[in-house]
C-alpha atoms as a PDB file:
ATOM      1  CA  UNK A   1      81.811  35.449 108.193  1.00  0.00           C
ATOM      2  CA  UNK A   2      81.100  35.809 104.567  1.00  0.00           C
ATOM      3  CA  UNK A   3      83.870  37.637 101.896  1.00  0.00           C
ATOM      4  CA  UNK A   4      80.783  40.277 101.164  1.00  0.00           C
ATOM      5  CA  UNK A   5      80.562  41.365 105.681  1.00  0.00           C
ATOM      6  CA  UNK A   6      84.732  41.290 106.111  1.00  0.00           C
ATOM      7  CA  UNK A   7      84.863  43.969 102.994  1.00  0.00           C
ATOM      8  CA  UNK A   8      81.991  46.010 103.969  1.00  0.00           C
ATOM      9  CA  UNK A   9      83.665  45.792 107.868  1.00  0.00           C
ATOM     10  CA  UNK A  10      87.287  46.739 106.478  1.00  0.00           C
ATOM     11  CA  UNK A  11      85.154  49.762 104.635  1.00  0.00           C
ATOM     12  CA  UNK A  12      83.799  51.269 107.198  1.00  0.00           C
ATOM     13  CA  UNK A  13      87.212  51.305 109.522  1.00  0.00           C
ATOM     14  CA  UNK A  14      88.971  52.734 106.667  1.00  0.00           C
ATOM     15  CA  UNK A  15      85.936  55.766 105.974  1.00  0.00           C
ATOM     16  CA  UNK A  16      86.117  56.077 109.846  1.00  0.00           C
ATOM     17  CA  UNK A  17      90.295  56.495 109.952  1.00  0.00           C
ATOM     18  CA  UNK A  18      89.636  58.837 106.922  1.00  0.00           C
ATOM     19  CA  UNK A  19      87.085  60.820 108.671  1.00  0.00           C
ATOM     20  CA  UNK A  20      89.211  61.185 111.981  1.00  0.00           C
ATOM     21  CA  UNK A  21      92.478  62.196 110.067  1.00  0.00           C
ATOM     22  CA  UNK A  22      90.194  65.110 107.728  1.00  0.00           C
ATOM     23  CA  UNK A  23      88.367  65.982 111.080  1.00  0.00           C
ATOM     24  CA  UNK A  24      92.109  66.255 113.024  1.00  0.00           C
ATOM     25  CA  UNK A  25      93.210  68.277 110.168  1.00  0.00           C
ATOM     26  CA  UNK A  26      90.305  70.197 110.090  1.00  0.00           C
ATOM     27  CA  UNK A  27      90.589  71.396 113.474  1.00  0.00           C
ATOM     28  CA  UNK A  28      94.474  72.099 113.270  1.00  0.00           C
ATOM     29  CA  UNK A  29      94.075  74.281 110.448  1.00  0.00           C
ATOM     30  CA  UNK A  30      91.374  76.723 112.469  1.00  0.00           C
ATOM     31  CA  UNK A  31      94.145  76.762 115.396  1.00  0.00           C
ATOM     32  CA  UNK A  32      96.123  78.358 112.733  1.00  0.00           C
ATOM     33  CA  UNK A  33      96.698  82.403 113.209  1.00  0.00           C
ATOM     34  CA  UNK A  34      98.320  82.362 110.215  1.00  0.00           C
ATOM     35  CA  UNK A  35      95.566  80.273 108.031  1.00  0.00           C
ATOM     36  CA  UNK A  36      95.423  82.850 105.440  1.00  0.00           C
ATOM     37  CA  UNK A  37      99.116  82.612 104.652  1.00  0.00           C
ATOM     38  CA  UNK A  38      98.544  78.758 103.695  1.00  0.00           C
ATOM     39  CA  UNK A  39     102.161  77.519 104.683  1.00  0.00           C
ATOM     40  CA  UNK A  40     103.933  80.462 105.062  1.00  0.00           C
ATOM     41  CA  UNK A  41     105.643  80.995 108.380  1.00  0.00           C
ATOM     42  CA  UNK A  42     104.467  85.135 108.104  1.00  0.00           C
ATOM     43  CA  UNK A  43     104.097  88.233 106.499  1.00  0.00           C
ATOM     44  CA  UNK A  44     107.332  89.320 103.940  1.00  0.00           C
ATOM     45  CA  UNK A  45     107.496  92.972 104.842  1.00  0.00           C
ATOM     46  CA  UNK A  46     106.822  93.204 108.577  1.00  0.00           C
ATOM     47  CA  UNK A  47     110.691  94.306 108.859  1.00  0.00           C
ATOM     48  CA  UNK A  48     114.009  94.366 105.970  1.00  0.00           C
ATOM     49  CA  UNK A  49     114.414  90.782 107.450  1.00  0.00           C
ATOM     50  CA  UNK A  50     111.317  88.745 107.535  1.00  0.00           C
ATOM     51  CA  UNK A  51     111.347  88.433 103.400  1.00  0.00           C
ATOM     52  CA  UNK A  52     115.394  86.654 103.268  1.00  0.00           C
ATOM     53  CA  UNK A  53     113.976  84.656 106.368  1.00  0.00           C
ATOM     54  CA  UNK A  54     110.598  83.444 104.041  1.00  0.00           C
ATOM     55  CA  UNK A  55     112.794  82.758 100.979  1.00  0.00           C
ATOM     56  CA  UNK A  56     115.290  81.054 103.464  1.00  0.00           C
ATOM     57  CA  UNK A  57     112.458  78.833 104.395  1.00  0.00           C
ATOM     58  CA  UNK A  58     110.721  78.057 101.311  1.00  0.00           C
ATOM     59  CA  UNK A  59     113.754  77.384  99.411  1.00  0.00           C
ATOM     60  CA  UNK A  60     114.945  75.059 102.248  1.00  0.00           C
ATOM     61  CA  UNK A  61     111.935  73.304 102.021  1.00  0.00           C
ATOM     62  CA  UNK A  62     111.805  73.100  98.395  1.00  0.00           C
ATOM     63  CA  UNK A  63     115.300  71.601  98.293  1.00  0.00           C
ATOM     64  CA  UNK A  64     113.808  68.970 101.442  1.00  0.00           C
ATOM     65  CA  UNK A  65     111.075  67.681  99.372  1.00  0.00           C
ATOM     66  CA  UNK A  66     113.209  67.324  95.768  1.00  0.00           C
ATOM     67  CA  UNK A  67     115.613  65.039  98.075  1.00  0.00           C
ATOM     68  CA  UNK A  68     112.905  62.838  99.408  1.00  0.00           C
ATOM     69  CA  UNK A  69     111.085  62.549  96.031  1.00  0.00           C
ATOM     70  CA  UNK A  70     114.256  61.406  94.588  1.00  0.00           C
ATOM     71  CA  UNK A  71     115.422  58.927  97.664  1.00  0.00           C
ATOM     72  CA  UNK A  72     111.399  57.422  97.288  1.00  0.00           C
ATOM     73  CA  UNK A  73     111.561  57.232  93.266  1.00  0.00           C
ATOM     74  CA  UNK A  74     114.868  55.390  94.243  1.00  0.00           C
ATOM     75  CA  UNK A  75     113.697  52.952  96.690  1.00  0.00           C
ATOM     76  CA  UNK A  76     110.468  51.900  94.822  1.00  0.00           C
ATOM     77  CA  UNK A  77     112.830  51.950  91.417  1.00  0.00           C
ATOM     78  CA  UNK A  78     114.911  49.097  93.714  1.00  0.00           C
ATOM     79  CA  UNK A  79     111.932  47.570  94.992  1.00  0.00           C
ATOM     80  CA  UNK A  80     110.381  47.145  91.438  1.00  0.00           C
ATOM     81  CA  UNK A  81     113.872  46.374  89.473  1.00  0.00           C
ATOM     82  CA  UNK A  82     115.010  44.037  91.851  1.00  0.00           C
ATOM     83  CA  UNK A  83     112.414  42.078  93.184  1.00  0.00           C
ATOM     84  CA  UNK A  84     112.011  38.386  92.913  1.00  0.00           C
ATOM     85  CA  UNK A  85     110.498  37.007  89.893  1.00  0.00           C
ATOM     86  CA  UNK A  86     107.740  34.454  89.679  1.00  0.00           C
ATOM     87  CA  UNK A  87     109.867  30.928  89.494  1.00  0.00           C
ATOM     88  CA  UNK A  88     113.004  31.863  90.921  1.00  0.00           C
ATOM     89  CA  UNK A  89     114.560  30.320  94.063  1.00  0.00           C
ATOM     90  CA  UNK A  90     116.992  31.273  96.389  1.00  0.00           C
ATOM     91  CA  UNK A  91     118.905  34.608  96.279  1.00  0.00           C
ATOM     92  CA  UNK A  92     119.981  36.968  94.039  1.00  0.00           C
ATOM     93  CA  UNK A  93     123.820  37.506  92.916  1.00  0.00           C
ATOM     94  CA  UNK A  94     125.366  38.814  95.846  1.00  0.00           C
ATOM     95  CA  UNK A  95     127.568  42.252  94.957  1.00  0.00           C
ATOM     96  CA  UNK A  96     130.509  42.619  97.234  1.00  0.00           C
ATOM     97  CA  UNK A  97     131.187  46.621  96.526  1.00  0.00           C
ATOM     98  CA  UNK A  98     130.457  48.807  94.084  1.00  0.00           C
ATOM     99  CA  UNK A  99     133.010  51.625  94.350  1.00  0.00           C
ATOM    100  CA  UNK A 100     131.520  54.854  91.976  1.00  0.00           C
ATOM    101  CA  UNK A 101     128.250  54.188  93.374  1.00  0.00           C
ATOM    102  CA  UNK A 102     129.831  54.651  97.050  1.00  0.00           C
ATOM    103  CA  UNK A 103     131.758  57.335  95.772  1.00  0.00           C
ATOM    104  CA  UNK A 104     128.358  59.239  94.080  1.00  0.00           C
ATOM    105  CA  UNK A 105     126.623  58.126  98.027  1.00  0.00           C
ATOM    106  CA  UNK A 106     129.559  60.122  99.423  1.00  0.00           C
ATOM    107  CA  UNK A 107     129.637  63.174  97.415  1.00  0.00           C
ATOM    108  CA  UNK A 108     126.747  63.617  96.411  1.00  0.00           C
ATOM    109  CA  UNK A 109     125.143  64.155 100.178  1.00  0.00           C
ATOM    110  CA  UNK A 110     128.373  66.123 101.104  1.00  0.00           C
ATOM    111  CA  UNK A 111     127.626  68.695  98.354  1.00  0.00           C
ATOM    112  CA  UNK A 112     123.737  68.963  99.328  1.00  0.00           C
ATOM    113  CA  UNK A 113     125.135  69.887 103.101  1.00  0.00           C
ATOM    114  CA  UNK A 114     127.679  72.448 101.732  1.00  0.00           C
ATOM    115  CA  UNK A 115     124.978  74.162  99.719  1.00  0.00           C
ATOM    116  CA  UNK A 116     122.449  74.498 102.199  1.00  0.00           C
ATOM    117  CA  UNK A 117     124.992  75.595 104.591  1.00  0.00           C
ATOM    118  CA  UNK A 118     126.127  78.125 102.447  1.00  0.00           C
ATOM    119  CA  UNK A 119     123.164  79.805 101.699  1.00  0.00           C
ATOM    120  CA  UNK A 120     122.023  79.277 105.954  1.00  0.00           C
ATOM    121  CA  UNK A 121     124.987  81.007 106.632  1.00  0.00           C
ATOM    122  CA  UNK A 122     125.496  83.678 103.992  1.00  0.00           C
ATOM    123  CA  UNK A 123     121.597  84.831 106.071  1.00  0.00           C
ATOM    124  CA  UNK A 124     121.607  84.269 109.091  1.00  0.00           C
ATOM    125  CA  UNK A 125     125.275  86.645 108.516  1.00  0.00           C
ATOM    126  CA  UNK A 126     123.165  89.273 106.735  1.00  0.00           C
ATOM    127  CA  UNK A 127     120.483  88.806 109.299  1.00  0.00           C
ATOM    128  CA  UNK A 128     122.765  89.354 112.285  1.00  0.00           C
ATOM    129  CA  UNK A 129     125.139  91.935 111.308  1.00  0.00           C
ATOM    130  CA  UNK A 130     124.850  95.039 113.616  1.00  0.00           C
ATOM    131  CA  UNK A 131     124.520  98.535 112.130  1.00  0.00           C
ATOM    132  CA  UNK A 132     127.351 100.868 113.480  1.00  0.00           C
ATOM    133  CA  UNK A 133     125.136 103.595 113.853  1.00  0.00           C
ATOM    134  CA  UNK A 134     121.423 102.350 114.784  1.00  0.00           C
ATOM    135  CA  UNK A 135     118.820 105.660 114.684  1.00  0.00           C
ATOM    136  CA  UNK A 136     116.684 103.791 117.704  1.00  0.00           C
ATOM    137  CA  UNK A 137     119.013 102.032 120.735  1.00  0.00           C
ATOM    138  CA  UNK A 138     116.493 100.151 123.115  1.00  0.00           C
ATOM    139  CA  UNK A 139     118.297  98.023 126.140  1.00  0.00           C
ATOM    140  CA  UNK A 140     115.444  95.238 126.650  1.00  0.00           C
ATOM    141  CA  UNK A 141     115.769  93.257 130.087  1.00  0.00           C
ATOM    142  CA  UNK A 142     113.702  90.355 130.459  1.00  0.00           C
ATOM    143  CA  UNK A 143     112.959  89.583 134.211  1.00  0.00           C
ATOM    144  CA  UNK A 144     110.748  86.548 135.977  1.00  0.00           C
ATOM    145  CA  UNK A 145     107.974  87.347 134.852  1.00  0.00           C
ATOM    146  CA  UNK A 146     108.158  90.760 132.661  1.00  0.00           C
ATOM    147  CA  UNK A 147     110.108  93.510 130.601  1.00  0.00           C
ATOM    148  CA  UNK A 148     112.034  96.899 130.959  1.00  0.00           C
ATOM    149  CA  UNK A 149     112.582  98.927 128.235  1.00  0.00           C
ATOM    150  CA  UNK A 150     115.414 101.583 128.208  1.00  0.00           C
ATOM    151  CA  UNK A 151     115.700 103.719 125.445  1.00  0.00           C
ATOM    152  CA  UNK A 152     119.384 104.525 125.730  1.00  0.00           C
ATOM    153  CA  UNK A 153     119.777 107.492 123.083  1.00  0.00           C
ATOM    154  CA  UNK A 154     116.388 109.108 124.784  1.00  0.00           C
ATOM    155  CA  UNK A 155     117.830 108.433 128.074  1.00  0.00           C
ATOM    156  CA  UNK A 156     114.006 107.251 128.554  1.00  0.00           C
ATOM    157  CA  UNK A 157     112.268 103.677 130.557  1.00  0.00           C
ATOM    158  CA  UNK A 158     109.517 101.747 130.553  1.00  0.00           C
ATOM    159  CA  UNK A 159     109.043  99.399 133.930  1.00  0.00           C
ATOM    160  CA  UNK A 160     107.077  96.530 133.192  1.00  0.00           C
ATOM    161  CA  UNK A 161     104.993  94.673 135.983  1.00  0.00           C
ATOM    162  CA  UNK A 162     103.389  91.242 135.836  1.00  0.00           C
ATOM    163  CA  UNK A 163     100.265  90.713 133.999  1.00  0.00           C
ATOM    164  CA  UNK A 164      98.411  87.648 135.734  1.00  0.00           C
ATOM    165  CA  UNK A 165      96.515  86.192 132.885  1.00  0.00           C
ATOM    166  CA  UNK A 166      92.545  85.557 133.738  1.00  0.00           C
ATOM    167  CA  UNK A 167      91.030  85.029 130.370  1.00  0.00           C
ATOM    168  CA  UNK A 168      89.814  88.245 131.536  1.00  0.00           C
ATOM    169  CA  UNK A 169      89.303  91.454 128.326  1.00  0.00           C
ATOM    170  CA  UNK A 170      91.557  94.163 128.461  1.00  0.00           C
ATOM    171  CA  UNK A 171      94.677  92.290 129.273  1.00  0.00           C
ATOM    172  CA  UNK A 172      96.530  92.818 126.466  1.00  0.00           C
ATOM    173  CA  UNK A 173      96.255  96.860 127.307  1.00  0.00           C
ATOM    174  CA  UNK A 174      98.253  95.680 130.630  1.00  0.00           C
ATOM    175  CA  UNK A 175     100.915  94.435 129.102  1.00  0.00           C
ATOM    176  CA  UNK A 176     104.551  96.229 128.711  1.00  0.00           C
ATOM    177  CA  UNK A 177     104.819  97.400 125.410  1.00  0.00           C
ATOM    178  CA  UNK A 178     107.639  98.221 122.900  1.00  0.00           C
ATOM    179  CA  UNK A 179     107.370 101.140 120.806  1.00  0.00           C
ATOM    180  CA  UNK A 180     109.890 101.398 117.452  1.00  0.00           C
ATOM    181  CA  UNK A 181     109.445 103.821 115.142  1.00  0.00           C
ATOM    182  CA  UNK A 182     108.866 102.443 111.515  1.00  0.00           C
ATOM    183  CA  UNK A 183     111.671 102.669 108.705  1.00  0.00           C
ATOM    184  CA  UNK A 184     113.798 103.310 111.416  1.00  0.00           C
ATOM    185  CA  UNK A 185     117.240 101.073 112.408  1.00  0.00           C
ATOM    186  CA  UNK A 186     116.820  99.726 115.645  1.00  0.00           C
ATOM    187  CA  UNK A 187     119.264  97.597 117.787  1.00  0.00           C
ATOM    188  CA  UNK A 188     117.889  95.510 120.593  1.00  0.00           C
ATOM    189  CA  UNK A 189     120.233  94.850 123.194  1.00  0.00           C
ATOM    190  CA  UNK A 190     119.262  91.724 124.830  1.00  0.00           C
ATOM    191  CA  UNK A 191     119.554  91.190 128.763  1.00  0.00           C
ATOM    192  CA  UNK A 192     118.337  88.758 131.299  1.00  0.00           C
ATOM    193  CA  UNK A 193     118.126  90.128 135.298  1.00  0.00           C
ATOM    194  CA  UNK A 194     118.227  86.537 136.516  1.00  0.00           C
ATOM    195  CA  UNK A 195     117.159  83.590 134.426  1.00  0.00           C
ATOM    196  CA  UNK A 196     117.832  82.604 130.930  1.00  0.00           C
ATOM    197  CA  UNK A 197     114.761  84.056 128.659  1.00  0.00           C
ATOM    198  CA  UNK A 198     114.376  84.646 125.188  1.00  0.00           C
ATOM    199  CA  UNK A 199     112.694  87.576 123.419  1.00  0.00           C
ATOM    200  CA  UNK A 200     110.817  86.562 120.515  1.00  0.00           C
ATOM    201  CA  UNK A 201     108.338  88.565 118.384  1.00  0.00           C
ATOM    202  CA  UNK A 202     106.622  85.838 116.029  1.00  0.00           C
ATOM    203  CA  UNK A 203     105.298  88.300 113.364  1.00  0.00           C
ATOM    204  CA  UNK A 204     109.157  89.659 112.717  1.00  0.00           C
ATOM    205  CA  UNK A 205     110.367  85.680 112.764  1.00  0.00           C
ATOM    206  CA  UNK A 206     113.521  86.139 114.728  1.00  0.00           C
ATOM    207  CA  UNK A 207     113.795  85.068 117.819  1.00  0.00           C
ATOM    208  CA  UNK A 208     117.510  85.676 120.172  1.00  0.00           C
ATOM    209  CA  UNK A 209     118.217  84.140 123.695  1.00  0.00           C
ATOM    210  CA  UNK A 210     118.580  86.471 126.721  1.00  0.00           C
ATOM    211  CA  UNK A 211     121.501  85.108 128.993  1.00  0.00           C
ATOM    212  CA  UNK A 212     122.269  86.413 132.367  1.00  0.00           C
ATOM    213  CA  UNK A 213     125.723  88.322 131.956  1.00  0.00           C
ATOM    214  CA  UNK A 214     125.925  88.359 128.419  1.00  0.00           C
ATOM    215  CA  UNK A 215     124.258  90.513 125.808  1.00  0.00           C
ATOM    216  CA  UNK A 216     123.009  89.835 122.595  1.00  0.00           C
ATOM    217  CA  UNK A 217     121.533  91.730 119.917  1.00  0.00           C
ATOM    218  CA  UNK A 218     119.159  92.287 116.570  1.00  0.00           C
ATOM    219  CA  UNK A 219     119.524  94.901 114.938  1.00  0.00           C
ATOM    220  CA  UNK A 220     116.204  95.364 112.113  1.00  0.00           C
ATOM    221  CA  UNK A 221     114.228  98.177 110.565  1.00  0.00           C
ATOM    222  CA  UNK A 222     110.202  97.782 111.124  1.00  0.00           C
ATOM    223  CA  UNK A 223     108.292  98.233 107.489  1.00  0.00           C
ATOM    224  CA  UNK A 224     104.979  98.134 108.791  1.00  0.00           C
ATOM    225  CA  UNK A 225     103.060  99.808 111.176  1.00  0.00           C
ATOM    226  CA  UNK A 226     100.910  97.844 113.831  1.00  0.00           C
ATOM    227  CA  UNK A 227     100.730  96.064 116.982  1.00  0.00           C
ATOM    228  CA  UNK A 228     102.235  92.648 117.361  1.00  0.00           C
ATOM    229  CA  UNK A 229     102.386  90.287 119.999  1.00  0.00           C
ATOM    230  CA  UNK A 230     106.064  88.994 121.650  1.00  0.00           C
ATOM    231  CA  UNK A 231     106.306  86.240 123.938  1.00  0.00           C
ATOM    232  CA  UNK A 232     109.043  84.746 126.427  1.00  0.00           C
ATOM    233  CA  UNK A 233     110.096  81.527 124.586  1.00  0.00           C
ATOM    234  CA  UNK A 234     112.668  80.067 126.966  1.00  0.00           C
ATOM    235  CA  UNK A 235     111.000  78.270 130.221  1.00  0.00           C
ATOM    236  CA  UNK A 236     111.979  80.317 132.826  1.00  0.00           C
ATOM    237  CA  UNK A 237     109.805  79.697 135.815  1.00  0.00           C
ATOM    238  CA  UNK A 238     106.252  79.410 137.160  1.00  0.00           C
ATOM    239  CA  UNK A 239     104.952  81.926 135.163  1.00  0.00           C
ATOM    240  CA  UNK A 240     106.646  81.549 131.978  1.00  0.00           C
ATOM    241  CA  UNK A 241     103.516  81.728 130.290  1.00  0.00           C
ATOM    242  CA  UNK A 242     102.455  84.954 131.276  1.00  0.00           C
ATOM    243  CA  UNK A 243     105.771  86.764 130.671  1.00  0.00           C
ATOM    244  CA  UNK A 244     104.467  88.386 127.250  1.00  0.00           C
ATOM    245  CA  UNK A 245     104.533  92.062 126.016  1.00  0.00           C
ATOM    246  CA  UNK A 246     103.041  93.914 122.973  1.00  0.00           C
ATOM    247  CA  UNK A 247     105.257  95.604 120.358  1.00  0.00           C
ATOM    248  CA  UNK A 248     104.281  99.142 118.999  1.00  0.00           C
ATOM    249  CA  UNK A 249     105.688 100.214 115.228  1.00  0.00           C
ATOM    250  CA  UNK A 250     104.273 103.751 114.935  1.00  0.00           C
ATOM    251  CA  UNK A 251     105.211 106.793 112.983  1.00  0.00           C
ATOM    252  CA  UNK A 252     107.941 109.004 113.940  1.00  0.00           C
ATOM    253  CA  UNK A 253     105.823 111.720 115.280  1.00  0.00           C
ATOM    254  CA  UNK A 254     104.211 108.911 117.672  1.00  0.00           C
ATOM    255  CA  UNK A 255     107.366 107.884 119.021  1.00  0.00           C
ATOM    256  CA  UNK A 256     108.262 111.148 120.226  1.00  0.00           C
ATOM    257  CA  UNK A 257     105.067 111.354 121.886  1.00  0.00           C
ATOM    258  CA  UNK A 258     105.271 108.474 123.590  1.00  0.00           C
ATOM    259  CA  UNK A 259     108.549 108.745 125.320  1.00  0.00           C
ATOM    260  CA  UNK A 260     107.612 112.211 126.605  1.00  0.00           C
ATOM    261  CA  UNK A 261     105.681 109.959 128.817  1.00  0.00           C
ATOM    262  CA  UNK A 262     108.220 107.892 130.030  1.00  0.00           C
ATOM    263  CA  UNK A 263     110.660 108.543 133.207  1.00  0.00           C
ATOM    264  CA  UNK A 264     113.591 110.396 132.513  1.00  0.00           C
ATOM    265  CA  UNK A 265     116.155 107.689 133.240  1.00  0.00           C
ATOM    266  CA  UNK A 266     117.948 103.892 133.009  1.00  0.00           C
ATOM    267  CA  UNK A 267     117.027 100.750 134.578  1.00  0.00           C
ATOM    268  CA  UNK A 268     120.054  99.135 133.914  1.00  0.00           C
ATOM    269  CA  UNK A 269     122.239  96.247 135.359  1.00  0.00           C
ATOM    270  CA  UNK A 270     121.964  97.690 139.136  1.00  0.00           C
ATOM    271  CA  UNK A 271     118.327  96.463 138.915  1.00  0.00           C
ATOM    272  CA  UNK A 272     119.607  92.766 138.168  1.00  0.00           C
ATOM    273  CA  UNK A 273     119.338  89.535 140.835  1.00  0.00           C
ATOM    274  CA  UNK A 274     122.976  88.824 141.706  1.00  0.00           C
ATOM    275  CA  UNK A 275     124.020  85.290 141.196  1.00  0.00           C
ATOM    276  CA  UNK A 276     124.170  83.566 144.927  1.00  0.00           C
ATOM    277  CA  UNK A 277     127.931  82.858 146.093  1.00  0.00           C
ATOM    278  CA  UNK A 278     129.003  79.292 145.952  1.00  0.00           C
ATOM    279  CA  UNK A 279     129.829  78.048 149.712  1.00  0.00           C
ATOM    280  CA  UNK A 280     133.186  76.976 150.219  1.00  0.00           C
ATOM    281  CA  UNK A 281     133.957  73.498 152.113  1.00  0.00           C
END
């Protein structure tokens, strides 16, 4: 095989692998709900948290990508500096230890890993500190496969059922649905009734387990009105998948309305599967 048929074959694998790789990226990007926030996890407003959670993001990645352009200008530095010359046998000098340059290997990483965990923690503090005196108190139990909502200072529920999804219109209608008032403080006490779930609502970019037994909280203050779509995100069964609900952020005056049509009423921890007792031997 000629020099001229080997290039002209190694040219059209590489324009092949190019087009694959621009096609696969192509495609990715249109699976993207978020396309027209480029690489930004979500909006900054949606609640008072999502904009420290953006900036918490961002700057971590900033700080990830000035680390590996300085390891990679390092290496190829090394790689360039040190590498064999044209004439020369064997192998270099051999250097036993170099003790500042172990010391700057040691401290230098251990700072980085204080300084990002300093700023992680001073947020996710800020993030999940409770308010003592929420306006809007909403006791969410996630169940196999759905959601109750009890709003506790309303003395109000909401009983979800089961949506089976069929790919079917007017699903989403179906689903339970959370209503918060906007520029309101809420606190969501999280519940399980039997498995381990976890409510997450991607547009407000926290997310908090639900444990059987224990409950957690978030405690945030919606910005923006709208409707936003909250998921399960903890595998909890055969329908895992289908366990989703919609979330509501309405004015004031809506929220009242809306939870003069609700049962008067709690459906608390009575409504929960007991754990089976262990047999004895």
């Amino acid at each position: 095989m000629s020099s001229q048929v080997r290039t002209d074959s190694r040219r059209a694998r590489i324009l092949g692998i190019t087009g694959l790789v621009s096609a696969g990226a192509l495609f990715l990007s249109g699976c993207s709900a978020e396309v027209q926030r480029g690489w930004l996890p979500g909006e900054r407003d949606t609640t008072n948290h999502t904009s420290r959670i953006t900036d918490l993001w961002v700057n971590s990645w900033i700080a990830a990508l000035a680390i590996g352009i300085i390891t990679w200008a390092l290496i190829i530095w090394c790689i360039v500096a040190y590498r064999r010359r044209r004439n020369e046998t064997g192998f270099p000098r051999q250097i036993s230890y170099n003790l500042p340059l172990e010391v700057f290997y040691v401290v230098i990483p251990l700072f980085m890993v204080f300084v990002l965990f300093y700023f992680t923690n001073q947020d996710i503090n800020a993030i999940n500190e409770r308010d003592p005196d929420p306006d809007v108190i909403i006791d969410v139990r996630g169940k196999q496969w759905s959601w109750d909502f009890n709003y506790v200072k309303e003395n109000k529920y909401s009983a979800g059922t089961q949506a089976h999804l069929d790919g079917g219109p007017g699903v989403e209608e179906t689903l339970p649905t959370l209503y918060l008032p906007v520029d309101k403080s809420v606190e969501l006490q999280l519940n399980a009734r039997d498995v381990i779930h976890s409510f997450w609502v991607p547009a407000f970019l926290q997310k908090m387990d639900m444990i059987p037994g224990k409950t957690n909280y978030i405690t945030l203050t919606p910005q923006e009105e709208g409707t936003f779509d909250g998921k399960c995100a903890e595998l909890c069964g055969q329908y895992h998948s289908e366990m989703l609900f919609n979330v509501k952020v309405v004015s004031q005056a809506e929220y009242e309305d809306y939870l003069e049509t609700l049962e008067t009423g709690q459906l608390a921890e009575e409504y929960d599967r007991n754990p089976q007792p262990v047999p004895s031997k």
